[in-house]
PDB file of N, CA and C in Angstrom:
ATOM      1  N   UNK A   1      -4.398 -71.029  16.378  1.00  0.00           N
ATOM      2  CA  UNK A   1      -4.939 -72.301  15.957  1.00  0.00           C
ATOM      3  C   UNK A   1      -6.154 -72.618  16.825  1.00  0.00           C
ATOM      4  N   UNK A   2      -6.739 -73.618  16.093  1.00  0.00           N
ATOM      5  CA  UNK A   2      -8.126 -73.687  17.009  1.00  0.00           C
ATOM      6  C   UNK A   2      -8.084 -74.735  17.866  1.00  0.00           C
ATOM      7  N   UNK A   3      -8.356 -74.357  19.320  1.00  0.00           N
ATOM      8  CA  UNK A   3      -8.514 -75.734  20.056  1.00  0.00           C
ATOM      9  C   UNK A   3      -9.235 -76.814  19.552  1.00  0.00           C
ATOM     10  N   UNK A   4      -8.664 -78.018  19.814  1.00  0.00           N
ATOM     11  CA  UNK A   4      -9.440 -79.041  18.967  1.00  0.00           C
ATOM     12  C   UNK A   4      -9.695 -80.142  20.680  1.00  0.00           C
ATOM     13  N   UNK A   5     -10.767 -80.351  20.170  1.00  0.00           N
ATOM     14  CA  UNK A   5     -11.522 -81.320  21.397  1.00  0.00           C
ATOM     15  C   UNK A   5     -10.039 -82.334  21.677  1.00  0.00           C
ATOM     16  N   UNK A   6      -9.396 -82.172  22.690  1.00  0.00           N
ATOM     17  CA  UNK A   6      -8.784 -83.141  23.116  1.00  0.00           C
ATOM     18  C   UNK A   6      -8.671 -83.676  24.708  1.00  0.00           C
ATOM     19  N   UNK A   7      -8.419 -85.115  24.933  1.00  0.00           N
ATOM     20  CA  UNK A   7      -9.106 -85.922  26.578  1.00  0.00           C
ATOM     21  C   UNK A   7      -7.933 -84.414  27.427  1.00  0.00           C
ATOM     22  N   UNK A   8      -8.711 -84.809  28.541  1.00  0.00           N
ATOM     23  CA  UNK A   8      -7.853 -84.311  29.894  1.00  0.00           C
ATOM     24  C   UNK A   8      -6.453 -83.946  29.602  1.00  0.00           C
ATOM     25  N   UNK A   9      -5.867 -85.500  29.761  1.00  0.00           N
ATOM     26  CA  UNK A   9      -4.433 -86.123  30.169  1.00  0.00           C
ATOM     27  C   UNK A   9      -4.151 -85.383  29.074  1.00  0.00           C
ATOM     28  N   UNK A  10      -4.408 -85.581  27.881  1.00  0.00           N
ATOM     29  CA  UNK A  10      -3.406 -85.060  26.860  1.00  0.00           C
ATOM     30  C   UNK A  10      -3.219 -83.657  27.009  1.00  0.00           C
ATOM     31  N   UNK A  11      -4.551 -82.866  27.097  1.00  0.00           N
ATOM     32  CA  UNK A  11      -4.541 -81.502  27.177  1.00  0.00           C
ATOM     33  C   UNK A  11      -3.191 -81.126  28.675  1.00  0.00           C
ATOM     34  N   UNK A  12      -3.319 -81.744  29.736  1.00  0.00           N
ATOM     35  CA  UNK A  12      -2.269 -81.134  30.554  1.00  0.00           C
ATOM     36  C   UNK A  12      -1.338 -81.560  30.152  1.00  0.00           C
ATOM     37  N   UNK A  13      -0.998 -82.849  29.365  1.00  0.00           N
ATOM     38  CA  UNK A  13       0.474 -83.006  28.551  1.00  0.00           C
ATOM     39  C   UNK A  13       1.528 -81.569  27.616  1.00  0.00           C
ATOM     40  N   UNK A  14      -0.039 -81.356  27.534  1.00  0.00           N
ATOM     41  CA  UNK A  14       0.411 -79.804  26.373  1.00  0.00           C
ATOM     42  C   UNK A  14       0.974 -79.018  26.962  1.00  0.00           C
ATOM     43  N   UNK A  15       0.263 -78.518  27.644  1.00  0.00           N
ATOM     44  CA  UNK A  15       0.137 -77.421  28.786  1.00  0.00           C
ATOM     45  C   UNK A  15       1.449 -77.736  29.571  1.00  0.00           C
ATOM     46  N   UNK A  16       1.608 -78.952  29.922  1.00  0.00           N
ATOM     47  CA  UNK A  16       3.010 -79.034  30.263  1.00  0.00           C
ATOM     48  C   UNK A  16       4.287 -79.056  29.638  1.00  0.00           C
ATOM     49  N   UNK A  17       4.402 -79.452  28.562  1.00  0.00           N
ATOM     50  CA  UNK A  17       5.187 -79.104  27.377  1.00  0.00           C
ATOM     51  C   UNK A  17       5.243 -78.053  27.321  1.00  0.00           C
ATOM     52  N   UNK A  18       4.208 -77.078  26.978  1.00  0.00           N
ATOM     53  CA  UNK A  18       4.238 -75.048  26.571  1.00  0.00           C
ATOM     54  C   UNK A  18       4.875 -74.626  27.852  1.00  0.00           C
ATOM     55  N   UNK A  19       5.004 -75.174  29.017  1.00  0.00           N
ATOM     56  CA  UNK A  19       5.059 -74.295  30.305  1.00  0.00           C
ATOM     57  C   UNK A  19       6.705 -74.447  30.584  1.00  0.00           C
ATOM     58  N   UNK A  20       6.993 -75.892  30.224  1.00  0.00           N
ATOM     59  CA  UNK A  20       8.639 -76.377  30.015  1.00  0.00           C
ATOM     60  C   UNK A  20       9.217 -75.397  29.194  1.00  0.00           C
ATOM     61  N   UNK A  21       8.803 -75.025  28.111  1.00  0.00           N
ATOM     62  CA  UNK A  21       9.671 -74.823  26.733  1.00  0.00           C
ATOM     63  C   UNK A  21       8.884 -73.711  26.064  1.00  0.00           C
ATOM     64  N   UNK A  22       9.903 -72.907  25.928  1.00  0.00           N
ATOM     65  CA  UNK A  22       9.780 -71.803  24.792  1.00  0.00           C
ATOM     66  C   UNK A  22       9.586 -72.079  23.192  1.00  0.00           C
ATOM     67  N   UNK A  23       8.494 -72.636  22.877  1.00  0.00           N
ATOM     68  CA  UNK A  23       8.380 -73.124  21.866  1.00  0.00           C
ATOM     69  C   UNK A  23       7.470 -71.746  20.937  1.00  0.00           C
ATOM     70  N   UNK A  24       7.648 -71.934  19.485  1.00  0.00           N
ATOM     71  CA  UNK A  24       7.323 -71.053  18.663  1.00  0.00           C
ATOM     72  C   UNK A  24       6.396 -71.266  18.061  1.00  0.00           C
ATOM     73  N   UNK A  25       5.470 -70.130  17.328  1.00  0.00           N
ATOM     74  CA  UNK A  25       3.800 -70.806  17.187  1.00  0.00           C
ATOM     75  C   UNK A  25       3.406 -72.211  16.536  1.00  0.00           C
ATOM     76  N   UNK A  26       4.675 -72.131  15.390  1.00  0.00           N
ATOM     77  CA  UNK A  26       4.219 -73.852  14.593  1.00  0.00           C
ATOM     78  C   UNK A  26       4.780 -74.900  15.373  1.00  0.00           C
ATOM     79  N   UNK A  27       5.932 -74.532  16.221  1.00  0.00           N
ATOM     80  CA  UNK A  27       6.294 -75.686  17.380  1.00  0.00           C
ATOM     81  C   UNK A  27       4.877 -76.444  18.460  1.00  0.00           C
ATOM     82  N   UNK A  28       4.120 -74.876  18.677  1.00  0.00           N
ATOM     83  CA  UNK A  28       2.970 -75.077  19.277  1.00  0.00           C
ATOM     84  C   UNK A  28       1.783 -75.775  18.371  1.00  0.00           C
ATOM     85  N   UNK A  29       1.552 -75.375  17.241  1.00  0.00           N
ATOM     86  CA  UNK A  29       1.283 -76.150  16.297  1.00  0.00           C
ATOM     87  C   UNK A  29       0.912 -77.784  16.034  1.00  0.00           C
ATOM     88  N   UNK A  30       2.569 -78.268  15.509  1.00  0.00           N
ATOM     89  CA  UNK A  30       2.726 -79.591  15.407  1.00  0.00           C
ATOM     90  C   UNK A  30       2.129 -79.874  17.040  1.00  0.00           C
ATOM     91  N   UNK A  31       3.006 -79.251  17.850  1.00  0.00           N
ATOM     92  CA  UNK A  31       2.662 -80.131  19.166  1.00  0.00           C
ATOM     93  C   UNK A  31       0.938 -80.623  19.287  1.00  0.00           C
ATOM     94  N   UNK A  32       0.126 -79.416  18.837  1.00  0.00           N
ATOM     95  CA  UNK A  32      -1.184 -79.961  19.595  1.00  0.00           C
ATOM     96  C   UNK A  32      -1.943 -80.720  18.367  1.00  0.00           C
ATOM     97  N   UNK A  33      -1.642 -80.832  17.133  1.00  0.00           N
ATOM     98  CA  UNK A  33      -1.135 -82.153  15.845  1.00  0.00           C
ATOM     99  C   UNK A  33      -0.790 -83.270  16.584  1.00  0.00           C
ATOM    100  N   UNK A  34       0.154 -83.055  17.485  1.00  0.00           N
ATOM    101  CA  UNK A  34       0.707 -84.219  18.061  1.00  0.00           C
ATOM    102  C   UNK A  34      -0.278 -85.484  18.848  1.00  0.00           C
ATOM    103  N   UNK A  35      -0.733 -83.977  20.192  1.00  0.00           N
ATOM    104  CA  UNK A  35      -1.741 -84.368  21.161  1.00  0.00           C
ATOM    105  C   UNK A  35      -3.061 -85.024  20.344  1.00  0.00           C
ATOM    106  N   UNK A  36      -3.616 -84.600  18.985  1.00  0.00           N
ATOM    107  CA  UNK A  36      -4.758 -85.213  18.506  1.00  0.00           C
ATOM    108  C   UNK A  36      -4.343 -86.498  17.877  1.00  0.00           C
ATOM    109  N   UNK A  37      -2.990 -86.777  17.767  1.00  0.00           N
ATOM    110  CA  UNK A  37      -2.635 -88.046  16.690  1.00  0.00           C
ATOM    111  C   UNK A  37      -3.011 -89.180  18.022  1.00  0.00           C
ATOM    112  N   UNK A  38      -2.066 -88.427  19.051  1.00  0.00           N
ATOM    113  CA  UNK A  38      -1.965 -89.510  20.545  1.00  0.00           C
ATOM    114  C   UNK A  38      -3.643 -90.066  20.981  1.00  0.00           C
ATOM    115  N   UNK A  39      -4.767 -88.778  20.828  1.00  0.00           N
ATOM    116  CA  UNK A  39      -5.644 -89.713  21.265  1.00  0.00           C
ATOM    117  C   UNK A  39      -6.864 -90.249  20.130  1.00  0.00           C
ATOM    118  N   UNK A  40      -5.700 -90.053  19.321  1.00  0.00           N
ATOM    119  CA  UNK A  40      -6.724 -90.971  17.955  1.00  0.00           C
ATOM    120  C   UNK A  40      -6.339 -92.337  18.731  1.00  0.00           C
ATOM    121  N   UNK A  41      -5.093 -92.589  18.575  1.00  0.00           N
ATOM    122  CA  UNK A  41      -4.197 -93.644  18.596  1.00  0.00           C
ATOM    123  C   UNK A  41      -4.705 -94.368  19.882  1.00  0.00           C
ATOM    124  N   UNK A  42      -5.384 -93.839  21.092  1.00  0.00           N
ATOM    125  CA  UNK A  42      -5.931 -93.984  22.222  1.00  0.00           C
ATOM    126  C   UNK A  42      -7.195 -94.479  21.718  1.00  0.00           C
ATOM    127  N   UNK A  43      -8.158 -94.057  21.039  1.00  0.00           N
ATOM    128  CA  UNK A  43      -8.915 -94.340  20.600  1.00  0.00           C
ATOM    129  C   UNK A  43      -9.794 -95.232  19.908  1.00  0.00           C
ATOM    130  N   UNK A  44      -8.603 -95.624  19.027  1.00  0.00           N
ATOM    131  CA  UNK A  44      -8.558 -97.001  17.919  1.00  0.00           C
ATOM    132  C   UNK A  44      -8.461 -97.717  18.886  1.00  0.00           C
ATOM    133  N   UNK A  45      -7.473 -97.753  20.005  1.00  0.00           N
ATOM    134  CA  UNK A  45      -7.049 -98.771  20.481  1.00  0.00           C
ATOM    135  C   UNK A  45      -8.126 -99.339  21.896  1.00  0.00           C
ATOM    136  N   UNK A  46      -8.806 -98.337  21.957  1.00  0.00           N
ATOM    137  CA  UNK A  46     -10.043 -98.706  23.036  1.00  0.00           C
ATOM    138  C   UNK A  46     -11.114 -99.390  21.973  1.00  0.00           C
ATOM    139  N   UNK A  47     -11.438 -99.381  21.266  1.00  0.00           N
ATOM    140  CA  UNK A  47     -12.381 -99.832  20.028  1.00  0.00           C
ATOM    141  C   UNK A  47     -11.515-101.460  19.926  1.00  0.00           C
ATOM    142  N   UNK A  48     -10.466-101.406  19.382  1.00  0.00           N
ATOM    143  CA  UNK A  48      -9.665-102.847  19.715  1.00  0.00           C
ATOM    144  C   UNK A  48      -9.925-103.610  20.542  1.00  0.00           C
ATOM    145  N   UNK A  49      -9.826-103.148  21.962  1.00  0.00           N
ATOM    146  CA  UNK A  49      -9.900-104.175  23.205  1.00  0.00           C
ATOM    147  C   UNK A  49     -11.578-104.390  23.175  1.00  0.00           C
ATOM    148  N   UNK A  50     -12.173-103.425  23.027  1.00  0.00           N
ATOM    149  CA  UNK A  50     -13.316-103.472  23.210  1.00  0.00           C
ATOM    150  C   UNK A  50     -14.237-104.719  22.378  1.00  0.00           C
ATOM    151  N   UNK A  51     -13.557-104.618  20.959  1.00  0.00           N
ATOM    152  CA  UNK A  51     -14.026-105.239  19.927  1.00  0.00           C
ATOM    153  C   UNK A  51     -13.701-106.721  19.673  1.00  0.00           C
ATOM    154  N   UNK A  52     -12.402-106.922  20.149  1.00  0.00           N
ATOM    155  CA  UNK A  52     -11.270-107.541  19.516  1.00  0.00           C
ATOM    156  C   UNK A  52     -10.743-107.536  18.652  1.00  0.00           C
ATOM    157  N   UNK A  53      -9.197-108.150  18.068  1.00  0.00           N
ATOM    158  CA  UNK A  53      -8.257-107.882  17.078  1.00  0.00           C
ATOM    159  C   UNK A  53      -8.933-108.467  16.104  1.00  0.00           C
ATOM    160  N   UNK A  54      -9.797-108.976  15.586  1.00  0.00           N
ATOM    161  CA  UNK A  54     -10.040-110.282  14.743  1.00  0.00           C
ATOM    162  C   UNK A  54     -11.803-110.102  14.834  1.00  0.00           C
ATOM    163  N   UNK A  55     -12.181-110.281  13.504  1.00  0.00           N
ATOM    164  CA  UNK A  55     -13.666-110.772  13.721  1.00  0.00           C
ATOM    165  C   UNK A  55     -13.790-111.340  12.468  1.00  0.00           C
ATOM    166  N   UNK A  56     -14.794-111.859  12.013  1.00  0.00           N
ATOM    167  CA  UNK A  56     -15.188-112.627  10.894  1.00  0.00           C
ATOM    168  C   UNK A  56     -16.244-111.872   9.658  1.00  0.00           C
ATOM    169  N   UNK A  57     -15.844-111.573   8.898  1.00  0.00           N
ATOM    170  CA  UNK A  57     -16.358-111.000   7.440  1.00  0.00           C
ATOM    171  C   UNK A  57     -17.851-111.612   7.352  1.00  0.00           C
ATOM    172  N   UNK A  58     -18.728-110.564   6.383  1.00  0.00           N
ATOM    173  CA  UNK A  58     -20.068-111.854   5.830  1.00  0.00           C
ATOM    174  C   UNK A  58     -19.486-112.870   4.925  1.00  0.00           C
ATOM    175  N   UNK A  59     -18.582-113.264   4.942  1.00  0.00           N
ATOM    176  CA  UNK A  59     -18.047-114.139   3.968  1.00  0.00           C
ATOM    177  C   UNK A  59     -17.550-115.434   4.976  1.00  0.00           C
ATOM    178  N   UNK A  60     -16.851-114.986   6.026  1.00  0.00           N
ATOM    179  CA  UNK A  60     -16.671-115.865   7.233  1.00  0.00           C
ATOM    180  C   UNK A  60     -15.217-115.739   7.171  1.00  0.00           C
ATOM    181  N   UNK A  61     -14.428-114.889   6.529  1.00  0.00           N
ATOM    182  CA  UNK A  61     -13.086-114.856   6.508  1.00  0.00           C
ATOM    183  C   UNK A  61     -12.971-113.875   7.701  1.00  0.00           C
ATOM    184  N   UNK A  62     -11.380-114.406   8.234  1.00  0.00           N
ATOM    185  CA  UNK A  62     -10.811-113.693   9.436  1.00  0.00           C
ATOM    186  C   UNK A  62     -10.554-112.522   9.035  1.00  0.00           C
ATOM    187  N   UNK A  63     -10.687-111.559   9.361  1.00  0.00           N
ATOM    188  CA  UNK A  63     -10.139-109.993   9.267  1.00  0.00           C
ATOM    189  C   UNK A  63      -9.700-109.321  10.479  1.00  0.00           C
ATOM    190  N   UNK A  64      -8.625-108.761  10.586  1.00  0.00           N
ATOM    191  CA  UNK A  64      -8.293-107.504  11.591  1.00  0.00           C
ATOM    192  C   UNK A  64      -9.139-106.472  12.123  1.00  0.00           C
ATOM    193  N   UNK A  65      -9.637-105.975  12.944  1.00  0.00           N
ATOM    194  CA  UNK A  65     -10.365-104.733  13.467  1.00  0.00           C
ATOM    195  C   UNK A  65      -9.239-103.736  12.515  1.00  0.00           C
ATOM    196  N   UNK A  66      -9.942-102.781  11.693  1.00  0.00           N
ATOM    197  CA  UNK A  66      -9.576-101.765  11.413  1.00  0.00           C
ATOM    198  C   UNK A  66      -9.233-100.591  12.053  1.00  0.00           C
ATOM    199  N   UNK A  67      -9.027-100.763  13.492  1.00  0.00           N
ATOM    200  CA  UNK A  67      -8.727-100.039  14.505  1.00  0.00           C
ATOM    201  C   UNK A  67      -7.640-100.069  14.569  1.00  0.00           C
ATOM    202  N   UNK A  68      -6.829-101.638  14.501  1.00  0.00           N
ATOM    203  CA  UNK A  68      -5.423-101.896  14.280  1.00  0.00           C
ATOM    204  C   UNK A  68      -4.581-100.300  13.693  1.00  0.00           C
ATOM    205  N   UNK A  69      -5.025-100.403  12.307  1.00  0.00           N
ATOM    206  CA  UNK A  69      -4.309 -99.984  10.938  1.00  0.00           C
ATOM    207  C   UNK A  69      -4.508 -98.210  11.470  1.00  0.00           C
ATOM    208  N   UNK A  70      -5.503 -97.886  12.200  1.00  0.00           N
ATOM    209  CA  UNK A  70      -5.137 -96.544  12.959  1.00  0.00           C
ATOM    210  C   UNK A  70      -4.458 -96.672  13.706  1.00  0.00           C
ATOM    211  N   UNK A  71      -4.356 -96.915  14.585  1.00  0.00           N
ATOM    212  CA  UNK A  71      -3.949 -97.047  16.003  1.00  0.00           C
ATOM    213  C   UNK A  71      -2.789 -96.702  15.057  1.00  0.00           C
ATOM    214  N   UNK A  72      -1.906 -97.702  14.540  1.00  0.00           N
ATOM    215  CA  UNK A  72      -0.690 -97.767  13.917  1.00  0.00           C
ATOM    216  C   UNK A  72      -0.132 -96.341  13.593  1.00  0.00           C
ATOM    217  N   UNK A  73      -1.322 -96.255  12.508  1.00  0.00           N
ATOM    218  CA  UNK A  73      -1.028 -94.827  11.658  1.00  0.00           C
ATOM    219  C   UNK A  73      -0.801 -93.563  12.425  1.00  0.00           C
ATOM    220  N   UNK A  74      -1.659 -93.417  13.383  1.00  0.00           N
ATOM    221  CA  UNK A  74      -1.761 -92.381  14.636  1.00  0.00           C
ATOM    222  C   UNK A  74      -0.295 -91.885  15.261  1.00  0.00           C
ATOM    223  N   UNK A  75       0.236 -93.264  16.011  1.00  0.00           N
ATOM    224  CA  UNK A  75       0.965 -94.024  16.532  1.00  0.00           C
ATOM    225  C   UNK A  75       2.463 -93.524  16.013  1.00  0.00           C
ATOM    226  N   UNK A  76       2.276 -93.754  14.593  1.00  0.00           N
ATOM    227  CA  UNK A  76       3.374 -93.130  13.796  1.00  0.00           C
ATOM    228  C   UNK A  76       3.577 -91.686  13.266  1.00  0.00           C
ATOM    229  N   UNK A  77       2.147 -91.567  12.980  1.00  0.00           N
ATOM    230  CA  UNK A  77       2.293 -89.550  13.271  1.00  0.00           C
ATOM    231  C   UNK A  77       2.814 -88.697  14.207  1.00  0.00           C
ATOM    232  N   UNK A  78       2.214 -90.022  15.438  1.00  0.00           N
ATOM    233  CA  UNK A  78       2.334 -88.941  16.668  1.00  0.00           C
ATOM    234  C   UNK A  78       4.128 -88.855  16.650  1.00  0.00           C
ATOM    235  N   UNK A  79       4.902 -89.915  16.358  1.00  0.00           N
ATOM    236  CA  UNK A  79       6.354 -90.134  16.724  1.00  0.00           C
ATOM    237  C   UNK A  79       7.253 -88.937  15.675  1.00  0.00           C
ATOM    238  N   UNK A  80       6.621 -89.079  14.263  1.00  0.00           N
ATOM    239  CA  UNK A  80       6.830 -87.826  13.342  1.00  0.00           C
ATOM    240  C   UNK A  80       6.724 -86.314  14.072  1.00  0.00           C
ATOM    241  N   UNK A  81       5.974 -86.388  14.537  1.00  0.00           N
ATOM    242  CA  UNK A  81       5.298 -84.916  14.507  1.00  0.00           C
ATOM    243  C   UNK A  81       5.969 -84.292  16.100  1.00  0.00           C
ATOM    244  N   UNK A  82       6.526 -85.554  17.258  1.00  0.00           N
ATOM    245  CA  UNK A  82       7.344 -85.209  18.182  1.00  0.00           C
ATOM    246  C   UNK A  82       8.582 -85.171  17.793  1.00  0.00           C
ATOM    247  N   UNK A  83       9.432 -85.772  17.078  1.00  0.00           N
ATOM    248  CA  UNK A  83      10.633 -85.884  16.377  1.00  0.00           C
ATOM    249  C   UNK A  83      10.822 -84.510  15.756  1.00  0.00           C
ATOM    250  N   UNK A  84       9.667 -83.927  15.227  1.00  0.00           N
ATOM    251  CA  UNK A  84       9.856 -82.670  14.389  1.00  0.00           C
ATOM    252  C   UNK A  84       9.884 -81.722  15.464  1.00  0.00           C
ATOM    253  N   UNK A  85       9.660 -81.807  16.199  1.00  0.00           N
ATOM    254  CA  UNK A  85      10.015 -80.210  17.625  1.00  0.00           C
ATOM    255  C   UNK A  85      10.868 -80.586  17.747  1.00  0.00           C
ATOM    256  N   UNK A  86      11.730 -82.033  18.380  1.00  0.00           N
ATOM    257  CA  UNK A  86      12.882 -81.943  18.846  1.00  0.00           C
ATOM    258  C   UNK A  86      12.913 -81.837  20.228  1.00  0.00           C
ATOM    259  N   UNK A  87      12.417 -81.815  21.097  1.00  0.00           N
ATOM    260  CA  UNK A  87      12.328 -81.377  22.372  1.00  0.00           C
ATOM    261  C   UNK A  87      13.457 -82.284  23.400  1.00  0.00           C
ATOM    262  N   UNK A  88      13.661 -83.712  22.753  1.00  0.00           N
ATOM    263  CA  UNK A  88      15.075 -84.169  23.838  1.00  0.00           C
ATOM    264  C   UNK A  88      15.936 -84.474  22.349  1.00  0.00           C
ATOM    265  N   UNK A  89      16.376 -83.325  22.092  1.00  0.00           N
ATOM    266  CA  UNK A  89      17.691 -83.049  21.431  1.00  0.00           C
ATOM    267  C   UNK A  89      18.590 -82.291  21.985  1.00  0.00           C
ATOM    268  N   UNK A  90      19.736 -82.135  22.159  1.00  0.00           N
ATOM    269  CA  UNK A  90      20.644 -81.388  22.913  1.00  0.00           C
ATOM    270  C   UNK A  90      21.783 -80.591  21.545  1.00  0.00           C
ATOM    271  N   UNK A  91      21.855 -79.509  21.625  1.00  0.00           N
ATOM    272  CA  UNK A  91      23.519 -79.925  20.694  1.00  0.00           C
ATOM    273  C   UNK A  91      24.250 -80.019  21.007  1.00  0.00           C
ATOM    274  N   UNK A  92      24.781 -81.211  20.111  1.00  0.00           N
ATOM    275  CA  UNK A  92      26.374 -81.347  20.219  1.00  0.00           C
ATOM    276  C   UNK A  92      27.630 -80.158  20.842  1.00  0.00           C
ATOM    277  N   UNK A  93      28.274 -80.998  21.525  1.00  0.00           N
ATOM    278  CA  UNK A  93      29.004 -80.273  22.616  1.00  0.00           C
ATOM    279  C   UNK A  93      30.742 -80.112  21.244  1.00  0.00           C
ATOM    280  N   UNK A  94      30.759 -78.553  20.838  1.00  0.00           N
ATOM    281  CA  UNK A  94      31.589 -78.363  20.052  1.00  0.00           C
ATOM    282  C   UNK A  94      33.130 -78.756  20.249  1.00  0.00           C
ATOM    283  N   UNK A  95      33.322 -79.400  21.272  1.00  0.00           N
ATOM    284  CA  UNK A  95      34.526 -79.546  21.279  1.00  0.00           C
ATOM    285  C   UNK A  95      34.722 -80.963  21.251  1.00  0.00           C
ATOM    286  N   UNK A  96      33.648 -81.741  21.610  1.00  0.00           N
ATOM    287  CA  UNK A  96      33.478 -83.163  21.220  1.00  0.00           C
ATOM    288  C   UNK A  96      33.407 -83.664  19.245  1.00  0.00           C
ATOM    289  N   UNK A  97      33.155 -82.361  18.851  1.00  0.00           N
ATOM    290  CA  UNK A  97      32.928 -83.078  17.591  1.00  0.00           C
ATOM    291  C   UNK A  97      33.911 -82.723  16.732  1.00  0.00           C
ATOM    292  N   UNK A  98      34.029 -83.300  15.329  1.00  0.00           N
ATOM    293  CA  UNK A  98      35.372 -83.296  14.744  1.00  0.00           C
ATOM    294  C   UNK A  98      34.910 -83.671  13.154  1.00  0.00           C
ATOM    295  N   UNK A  99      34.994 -82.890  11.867  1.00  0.00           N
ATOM    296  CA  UNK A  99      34.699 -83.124  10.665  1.00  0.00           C
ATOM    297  C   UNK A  99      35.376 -84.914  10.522  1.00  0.00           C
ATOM    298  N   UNK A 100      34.587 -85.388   9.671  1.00  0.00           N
ATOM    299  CA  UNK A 100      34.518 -86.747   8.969  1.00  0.00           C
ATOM    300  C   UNK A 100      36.123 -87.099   8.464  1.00  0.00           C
ATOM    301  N   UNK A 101      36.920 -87.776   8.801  1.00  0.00           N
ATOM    302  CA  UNK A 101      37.870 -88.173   8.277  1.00  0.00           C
ATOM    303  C   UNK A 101      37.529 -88.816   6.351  1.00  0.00           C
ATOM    304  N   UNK A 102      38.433 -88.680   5.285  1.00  0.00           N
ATOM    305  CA  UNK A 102      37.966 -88.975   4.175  1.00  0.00           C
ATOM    306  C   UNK A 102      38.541 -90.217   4.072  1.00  0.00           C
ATOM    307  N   UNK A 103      39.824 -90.543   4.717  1.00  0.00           N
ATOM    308  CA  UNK A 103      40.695 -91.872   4.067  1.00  0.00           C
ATOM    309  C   UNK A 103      41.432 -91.991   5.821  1.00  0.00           C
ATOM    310  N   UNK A 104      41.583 -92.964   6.196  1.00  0.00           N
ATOM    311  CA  UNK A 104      42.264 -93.250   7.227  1.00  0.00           C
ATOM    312  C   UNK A 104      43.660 -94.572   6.938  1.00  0.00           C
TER     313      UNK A 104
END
């Protein structure tokens, strides 16, 4: 896959993740999917503070910085796309678990 321009911090985030874990090429994949969602989401959200939440339309109506509605979106990829490696999942300890009772 192709390195994709990503800040510092995130890049040694990676790098620390790959160095933890035996992960497999699309594990490696999503992950650095991951790292670009995180500094979108970084991104929008510096444009936010910068801008503020709120500005006024040529019309004079209040509107949201559209930075918001990334940030968000980012935000929520990034949580998808870590959820999909799995990385603090454990399995279930087989002697703890026990098929579904149907009628008690």
């Amino acid at each position: 896959m192709t390195k994709t321009k990503l800040r510092l911090s995130t890049r040694r985030w990676i790098n620390k993740i790959k160095g933890s874990y035996q992960l497999e090429l699309h594990h490696e994949q999503i992950l650095e999917l991951a790292g670009s969602a995180w500094d979108r989401a970084l991104e929008a959200k510096e444009a936010v503070d910068t801008d503020g939440a709120f500005f006024n339309d040529r019309f004079g109506q209040t509107r949201s910085h559209p930075g918001i509605d990334v940030e968000l979106r980012s935000m929520t990829t990034y949580t998808r796309l870590m959820r999909e490696i799995g990385l603090d999942l454990e399995p279930p300890n087989v002697k703890d678990s026990r098929p579904p009772r149907q009628y008690r």
